[in-house]
PDB file of N, CA and C in Angstrom:
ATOM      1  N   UNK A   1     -53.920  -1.788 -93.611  1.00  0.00           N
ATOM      2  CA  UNK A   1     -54.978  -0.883 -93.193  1.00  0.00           C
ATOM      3  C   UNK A   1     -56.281  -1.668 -93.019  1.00  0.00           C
ATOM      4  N   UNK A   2     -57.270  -1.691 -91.887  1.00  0.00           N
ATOM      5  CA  UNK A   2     -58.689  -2.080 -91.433  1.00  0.00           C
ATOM      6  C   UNK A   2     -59.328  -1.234 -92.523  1.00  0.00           C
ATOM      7  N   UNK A   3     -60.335  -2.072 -92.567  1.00  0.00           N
ATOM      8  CA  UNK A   3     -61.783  -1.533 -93.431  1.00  0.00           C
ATOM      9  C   UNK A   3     -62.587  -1.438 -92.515  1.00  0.00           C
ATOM     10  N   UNK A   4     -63.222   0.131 -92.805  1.00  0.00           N
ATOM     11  CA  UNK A   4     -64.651   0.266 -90.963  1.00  0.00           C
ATOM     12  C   UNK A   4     -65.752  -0.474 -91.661  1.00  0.00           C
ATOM     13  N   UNK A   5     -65.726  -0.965 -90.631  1.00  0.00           N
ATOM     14  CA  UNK A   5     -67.354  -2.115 -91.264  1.00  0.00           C
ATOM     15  C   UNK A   5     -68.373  -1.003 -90.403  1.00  0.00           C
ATOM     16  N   UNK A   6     -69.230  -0.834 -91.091  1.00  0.00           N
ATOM     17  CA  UNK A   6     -70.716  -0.329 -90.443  1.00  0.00           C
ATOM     18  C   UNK A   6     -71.806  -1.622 -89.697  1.00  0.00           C
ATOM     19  N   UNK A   7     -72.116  -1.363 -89.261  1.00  0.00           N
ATOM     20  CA  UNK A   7     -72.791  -2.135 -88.567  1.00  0.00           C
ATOM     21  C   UNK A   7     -74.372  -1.672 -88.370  1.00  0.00           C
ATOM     22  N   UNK A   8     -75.323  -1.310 -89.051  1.00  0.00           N
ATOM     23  CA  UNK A   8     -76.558  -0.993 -89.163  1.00  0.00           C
ATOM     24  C   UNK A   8     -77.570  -1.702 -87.569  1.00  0.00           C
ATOM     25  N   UNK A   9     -77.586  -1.439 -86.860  1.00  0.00           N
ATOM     26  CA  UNK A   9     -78.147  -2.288 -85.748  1.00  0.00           C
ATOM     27  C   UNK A   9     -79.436  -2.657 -85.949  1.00  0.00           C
ATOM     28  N   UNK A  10     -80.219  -1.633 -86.638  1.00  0.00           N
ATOM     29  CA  UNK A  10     -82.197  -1.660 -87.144  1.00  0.00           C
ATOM     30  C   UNK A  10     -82.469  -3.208 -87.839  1.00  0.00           C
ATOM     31  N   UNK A  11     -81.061  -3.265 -88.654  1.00  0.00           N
ATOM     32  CA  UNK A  11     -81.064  -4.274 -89.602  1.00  0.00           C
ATOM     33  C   UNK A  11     -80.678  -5.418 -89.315  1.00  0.00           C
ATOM     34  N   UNK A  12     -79.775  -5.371 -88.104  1.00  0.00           N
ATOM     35  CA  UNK A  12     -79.157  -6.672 -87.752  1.00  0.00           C
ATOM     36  C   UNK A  12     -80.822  -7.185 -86.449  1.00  0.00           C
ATOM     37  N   UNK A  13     -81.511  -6.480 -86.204  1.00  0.00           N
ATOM     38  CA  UNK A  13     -82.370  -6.675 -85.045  1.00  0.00           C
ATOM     39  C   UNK A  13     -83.886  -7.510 -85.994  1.00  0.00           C
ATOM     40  N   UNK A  14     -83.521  -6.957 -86.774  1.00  0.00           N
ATOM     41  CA  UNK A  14     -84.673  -7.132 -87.963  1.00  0.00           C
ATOM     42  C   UNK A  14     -84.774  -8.541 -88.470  1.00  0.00           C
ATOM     43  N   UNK A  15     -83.333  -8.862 -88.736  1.00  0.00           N
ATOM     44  CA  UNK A  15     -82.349 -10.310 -88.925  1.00  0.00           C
ATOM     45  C   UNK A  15     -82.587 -11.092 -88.385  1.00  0.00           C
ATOM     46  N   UNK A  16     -82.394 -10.899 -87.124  1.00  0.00           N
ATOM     47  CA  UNK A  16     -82.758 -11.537 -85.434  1.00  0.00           C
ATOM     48  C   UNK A  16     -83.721 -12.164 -85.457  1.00  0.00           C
ATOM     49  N   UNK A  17     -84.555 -11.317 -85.749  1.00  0.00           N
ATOM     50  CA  UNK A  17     -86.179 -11.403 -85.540  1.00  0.00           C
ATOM     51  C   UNK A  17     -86.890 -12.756 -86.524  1.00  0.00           C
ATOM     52  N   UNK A  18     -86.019 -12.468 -87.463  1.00  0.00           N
ATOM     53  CA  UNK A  18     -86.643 -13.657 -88.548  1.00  0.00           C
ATOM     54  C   UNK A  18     -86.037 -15.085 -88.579  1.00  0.00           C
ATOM     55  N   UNK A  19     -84.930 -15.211 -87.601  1.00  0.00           N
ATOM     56  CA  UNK A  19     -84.568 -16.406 -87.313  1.00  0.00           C
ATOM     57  C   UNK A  19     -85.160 -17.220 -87.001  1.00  0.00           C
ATOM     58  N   UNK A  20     -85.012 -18.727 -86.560  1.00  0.00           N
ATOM     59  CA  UNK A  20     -85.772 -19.762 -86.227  1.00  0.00           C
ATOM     60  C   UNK A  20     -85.606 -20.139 -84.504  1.00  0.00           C
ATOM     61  N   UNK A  21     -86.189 -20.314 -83.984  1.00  0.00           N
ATOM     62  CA  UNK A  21     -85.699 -20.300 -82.216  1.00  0.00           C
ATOM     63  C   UNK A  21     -84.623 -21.149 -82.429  1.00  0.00           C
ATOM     64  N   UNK A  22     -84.042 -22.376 -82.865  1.00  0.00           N
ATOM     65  CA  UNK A  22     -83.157 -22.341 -82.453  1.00  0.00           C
ATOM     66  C   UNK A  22     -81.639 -21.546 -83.237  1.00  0.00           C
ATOM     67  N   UNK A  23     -81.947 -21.176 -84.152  1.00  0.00           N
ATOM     68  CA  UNK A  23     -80.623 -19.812 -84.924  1.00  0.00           C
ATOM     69  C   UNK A  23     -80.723 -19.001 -83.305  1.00  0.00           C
ATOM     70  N   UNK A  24     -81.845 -18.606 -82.964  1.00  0.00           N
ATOM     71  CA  UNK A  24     -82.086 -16.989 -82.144  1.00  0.00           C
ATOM     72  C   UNK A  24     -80.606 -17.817 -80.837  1.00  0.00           C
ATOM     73  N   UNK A  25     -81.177 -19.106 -80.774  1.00  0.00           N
ATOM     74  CA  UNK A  25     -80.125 -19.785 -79.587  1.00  0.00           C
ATOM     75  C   UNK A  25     -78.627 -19.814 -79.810  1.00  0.00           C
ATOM     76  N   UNK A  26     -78.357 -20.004 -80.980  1.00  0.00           N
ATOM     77  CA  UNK A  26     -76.965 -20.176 -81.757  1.00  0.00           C
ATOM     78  C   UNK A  26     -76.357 -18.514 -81.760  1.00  0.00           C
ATOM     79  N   UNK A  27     -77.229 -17.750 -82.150  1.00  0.00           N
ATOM     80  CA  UNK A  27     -76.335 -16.487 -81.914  1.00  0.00           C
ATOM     81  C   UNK A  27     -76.792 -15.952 -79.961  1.00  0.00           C
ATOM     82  N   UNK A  28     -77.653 -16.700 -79.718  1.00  0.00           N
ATOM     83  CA  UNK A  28     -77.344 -16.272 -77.985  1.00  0.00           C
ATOM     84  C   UNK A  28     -75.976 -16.288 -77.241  1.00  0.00           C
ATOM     85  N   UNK A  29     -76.085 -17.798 -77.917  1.00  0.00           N
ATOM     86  CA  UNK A  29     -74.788 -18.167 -77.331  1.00  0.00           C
ATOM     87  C   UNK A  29     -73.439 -18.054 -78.113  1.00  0.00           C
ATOM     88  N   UNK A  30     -73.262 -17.547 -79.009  1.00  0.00           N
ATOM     89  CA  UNK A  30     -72.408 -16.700 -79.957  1.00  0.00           C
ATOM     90  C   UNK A  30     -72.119 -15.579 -78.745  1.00  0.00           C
ATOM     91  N   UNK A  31     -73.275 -14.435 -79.002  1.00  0.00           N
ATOM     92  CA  UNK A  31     -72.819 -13.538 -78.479  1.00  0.00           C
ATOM     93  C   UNK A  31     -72.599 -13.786 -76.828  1.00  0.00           C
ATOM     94  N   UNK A  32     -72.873 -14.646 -75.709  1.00  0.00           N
ATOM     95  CA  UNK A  32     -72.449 -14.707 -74.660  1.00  0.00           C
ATOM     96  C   UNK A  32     -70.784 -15.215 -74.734  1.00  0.00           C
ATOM     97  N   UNK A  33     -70.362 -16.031 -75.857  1.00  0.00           N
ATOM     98  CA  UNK A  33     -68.846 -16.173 -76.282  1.00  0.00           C
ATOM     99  C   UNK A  33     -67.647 -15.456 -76.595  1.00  0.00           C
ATOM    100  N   UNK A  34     -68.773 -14.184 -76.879  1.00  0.00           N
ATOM    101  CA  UNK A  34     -68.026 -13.258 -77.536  1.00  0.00           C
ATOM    102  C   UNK A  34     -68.046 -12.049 -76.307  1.00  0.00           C
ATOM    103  N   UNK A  35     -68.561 -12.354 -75.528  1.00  0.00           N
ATOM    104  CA  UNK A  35     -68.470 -11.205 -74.254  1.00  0.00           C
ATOM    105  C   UNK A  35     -67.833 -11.478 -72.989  1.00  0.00           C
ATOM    106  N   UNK A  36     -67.488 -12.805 -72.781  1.00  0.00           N
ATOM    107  CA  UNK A  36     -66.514 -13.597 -71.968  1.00  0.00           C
ATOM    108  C   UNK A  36     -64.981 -13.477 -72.464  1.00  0.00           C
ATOM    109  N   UNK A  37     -64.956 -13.554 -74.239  1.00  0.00           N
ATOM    110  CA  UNK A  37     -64.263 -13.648 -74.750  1.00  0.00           C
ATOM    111  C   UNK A  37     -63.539 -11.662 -74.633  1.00  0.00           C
ATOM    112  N   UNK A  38     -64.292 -11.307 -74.711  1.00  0.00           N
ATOM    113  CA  UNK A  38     -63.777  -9.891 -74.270  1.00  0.00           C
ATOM    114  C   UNK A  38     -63.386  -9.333 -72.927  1.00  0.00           C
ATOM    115  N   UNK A  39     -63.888 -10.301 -72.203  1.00  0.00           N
ATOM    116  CA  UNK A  39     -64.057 -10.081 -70.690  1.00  0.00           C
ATOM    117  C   UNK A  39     -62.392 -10.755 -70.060  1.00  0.00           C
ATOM    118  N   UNK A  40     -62.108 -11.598 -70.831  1.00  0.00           N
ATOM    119  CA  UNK A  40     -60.690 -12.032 -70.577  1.00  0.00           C
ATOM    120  C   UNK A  40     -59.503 -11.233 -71.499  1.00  0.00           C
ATOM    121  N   UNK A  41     -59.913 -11.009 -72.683  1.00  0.00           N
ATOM    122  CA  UNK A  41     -59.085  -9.853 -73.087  1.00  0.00           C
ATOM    123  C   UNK A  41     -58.334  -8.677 -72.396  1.00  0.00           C
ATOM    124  N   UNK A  42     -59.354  -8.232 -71.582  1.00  0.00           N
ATOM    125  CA  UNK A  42     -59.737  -6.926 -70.920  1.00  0.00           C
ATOM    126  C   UNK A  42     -58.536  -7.019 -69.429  1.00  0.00           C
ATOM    127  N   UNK A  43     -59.023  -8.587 -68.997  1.00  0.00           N
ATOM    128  CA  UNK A  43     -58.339  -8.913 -67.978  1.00  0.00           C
ATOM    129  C   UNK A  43     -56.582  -9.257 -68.339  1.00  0.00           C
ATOM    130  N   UNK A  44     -56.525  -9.800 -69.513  1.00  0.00           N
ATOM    131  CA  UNK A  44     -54.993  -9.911 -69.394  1.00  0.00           C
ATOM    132  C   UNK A  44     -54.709  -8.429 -70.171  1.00  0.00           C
ATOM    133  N   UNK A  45     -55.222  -7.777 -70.275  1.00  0.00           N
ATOM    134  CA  UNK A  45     -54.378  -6.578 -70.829  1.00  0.00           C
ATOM    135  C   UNK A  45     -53.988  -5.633 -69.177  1.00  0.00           C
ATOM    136  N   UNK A  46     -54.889  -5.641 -68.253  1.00  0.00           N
ATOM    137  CA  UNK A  46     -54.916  -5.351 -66.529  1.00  0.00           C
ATOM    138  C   UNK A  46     -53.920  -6.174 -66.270  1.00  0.00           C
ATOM    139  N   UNK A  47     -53.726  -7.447 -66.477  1.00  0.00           N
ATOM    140  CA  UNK A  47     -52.520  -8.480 -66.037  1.00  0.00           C
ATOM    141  C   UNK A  47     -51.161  -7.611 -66.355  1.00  0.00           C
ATOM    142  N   UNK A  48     -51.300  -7.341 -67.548  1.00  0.00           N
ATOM    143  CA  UNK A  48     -49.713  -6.832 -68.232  1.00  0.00           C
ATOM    144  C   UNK A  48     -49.303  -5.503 -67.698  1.00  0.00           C
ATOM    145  N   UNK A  49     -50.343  -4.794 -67.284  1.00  0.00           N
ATOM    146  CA  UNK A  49     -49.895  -3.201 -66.690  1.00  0.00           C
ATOM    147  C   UNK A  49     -49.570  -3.447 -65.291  1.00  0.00           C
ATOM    148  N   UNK A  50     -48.398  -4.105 -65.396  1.00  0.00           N
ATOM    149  CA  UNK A  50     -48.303  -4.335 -63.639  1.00  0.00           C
ATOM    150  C   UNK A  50     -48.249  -2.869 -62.686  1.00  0.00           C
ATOM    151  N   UNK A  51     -47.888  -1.585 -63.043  1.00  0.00           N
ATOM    152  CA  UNK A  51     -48.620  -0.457 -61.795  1.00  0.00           C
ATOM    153  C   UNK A  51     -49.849  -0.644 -61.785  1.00  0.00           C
ATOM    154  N   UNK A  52     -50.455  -0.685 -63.140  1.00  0.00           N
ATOM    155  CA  UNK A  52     -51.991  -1.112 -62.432  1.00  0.00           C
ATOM    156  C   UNK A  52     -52.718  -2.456 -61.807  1.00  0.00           C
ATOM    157  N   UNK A  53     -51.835  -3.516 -61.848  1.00  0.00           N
ATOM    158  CA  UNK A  53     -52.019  -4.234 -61.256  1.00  0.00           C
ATOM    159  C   UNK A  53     -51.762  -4.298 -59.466  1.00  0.00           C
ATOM    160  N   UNK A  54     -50.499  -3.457 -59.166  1.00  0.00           N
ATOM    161  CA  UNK A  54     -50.176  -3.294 -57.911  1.00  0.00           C
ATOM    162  C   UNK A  54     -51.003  -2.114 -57.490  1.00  0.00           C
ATOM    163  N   UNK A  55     -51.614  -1.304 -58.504  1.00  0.00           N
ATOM    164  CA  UNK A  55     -52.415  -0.266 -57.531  1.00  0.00           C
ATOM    165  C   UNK A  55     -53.772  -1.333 -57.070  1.00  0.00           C
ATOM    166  N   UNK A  56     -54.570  -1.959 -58.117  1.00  0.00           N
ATOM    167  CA  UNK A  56     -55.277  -2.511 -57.559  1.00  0.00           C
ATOM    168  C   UNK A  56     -55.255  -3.348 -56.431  1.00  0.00           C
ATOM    169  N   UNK A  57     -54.055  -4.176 -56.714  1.00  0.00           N
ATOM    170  CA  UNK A  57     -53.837  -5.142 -55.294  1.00  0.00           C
ATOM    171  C   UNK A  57     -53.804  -4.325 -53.529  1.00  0.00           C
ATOM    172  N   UNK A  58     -53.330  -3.093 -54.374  1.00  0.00           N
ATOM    173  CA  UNK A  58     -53.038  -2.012 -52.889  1.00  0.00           C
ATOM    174  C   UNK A  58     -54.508  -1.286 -52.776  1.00  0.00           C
ATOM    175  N   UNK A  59     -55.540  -1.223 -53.597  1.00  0.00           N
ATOM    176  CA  UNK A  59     -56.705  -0.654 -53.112  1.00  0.00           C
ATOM    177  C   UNK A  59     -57.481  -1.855 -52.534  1.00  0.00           C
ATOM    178  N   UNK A  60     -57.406  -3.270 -52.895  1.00  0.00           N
ATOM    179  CA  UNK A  60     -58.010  -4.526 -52.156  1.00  0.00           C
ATOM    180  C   UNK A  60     -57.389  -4.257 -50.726  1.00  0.00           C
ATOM    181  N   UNK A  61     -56.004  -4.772 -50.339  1.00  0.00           N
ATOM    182  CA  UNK A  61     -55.485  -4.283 -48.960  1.00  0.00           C
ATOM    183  C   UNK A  61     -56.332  -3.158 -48.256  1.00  0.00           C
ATOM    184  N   UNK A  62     -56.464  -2.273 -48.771  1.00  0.00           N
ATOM    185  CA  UNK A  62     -57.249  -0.877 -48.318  1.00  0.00           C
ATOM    186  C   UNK A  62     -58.501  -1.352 -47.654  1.00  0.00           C
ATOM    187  N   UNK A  63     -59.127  -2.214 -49.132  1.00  0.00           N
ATOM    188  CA  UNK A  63     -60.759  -2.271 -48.637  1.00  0.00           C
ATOM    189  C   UNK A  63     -60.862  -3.189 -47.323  1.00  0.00           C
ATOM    190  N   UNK A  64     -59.875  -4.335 -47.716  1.00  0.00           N
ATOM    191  CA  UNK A  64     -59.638  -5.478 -46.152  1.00  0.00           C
ATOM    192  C   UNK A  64     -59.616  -4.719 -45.193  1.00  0.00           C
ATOM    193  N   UNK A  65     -59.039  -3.794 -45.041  1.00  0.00           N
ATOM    194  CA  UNK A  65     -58.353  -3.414 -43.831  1.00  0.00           C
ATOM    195  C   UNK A  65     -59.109  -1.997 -43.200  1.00  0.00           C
ATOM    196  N   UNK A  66     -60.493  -1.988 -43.782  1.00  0.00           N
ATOM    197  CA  UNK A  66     -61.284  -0.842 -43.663  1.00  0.00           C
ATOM    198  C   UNK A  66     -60.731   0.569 -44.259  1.00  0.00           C
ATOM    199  N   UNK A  67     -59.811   1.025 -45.001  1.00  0.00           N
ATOM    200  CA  UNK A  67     -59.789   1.898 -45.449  1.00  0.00           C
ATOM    201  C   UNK A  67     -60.146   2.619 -46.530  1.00  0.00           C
ATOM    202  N   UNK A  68     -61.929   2.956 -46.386  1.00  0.00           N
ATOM    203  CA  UNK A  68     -62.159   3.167 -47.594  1.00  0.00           C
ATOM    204  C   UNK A  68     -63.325   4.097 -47.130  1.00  0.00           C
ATOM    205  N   UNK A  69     -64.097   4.874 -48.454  1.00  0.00           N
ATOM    206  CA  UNK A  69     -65.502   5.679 -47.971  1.00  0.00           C
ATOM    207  C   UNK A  69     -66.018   5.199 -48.541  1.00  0.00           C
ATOM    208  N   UNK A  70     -67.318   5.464 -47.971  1.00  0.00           N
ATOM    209  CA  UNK A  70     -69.037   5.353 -48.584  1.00  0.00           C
ATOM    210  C   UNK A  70     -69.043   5.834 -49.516  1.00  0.00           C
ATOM    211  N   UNK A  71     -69.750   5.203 -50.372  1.00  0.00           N
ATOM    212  CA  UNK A  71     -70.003   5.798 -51.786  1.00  0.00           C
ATOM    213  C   UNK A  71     -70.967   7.194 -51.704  1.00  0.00           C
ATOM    214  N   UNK A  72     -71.671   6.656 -50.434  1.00  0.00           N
ATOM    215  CA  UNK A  72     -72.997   8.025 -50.283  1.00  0.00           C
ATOM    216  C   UNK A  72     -72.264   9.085 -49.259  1.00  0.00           C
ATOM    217  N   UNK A  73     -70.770   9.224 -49.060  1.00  0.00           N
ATOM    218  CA  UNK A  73     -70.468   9.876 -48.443  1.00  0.00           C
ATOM    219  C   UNK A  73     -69.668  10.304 -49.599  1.00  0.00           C
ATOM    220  N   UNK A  74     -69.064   9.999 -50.646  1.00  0.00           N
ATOM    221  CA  UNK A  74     -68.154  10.814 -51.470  1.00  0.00           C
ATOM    222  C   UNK A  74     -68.921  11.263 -52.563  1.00  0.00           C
ATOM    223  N   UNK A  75     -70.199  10.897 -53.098  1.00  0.00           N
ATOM    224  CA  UNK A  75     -71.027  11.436 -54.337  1.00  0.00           C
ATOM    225  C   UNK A  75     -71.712  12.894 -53.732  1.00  0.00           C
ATOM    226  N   UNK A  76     -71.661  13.408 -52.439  1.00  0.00           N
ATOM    227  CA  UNK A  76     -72.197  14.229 -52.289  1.00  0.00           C
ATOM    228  C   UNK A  76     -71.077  15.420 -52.479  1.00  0.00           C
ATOM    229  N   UNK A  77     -69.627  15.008 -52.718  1.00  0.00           N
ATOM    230  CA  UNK A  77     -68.923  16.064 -53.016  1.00  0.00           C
ATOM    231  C   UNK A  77     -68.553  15.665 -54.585  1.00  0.00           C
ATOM    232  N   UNK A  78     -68.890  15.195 -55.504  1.00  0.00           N
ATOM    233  CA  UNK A  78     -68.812  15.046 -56.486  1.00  0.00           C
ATOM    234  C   UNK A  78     -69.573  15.493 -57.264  1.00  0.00           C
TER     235      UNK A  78
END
């Protein structure tokens, strides 16, 4: 079983704040590691759902091949 960690944000910003410029740099680039690092997660979990991989590949074909609407033509029925 996980333990929910709380995460206080007031406090972690507060934290932040009292670092030294270069700590503030070390967790910059922490957290840009950690959002790439999610960003490929995200992508091989899309890799593994191959219908959703072939729907996407079949809505790219679509867009190549002009078959698609305006965004300012479909938000007005939305």
């Amino acid at each position: 079983m996980r333990k929910s960690i709380v995460i206080n944000e007031d406090q972690l910003f507060t934290d932040f704040k009292k670092l030294s410029t270069e700590r503030k740099k070390e967790v910059a680039d922490f957290i840009a590691y950690l959002k790439v690092k999610e960003e490929i997660e995200v992508t091989k979990e899309i890799l593994k759902d191959k219908d959703l991989l072939k729907s996407i590949m079949r809505g790219d074909e679509d867009f190549k091949a002009g078959r698609f609407k305006k965004w300012s033509e479909v938000k007005e029925n939305v």
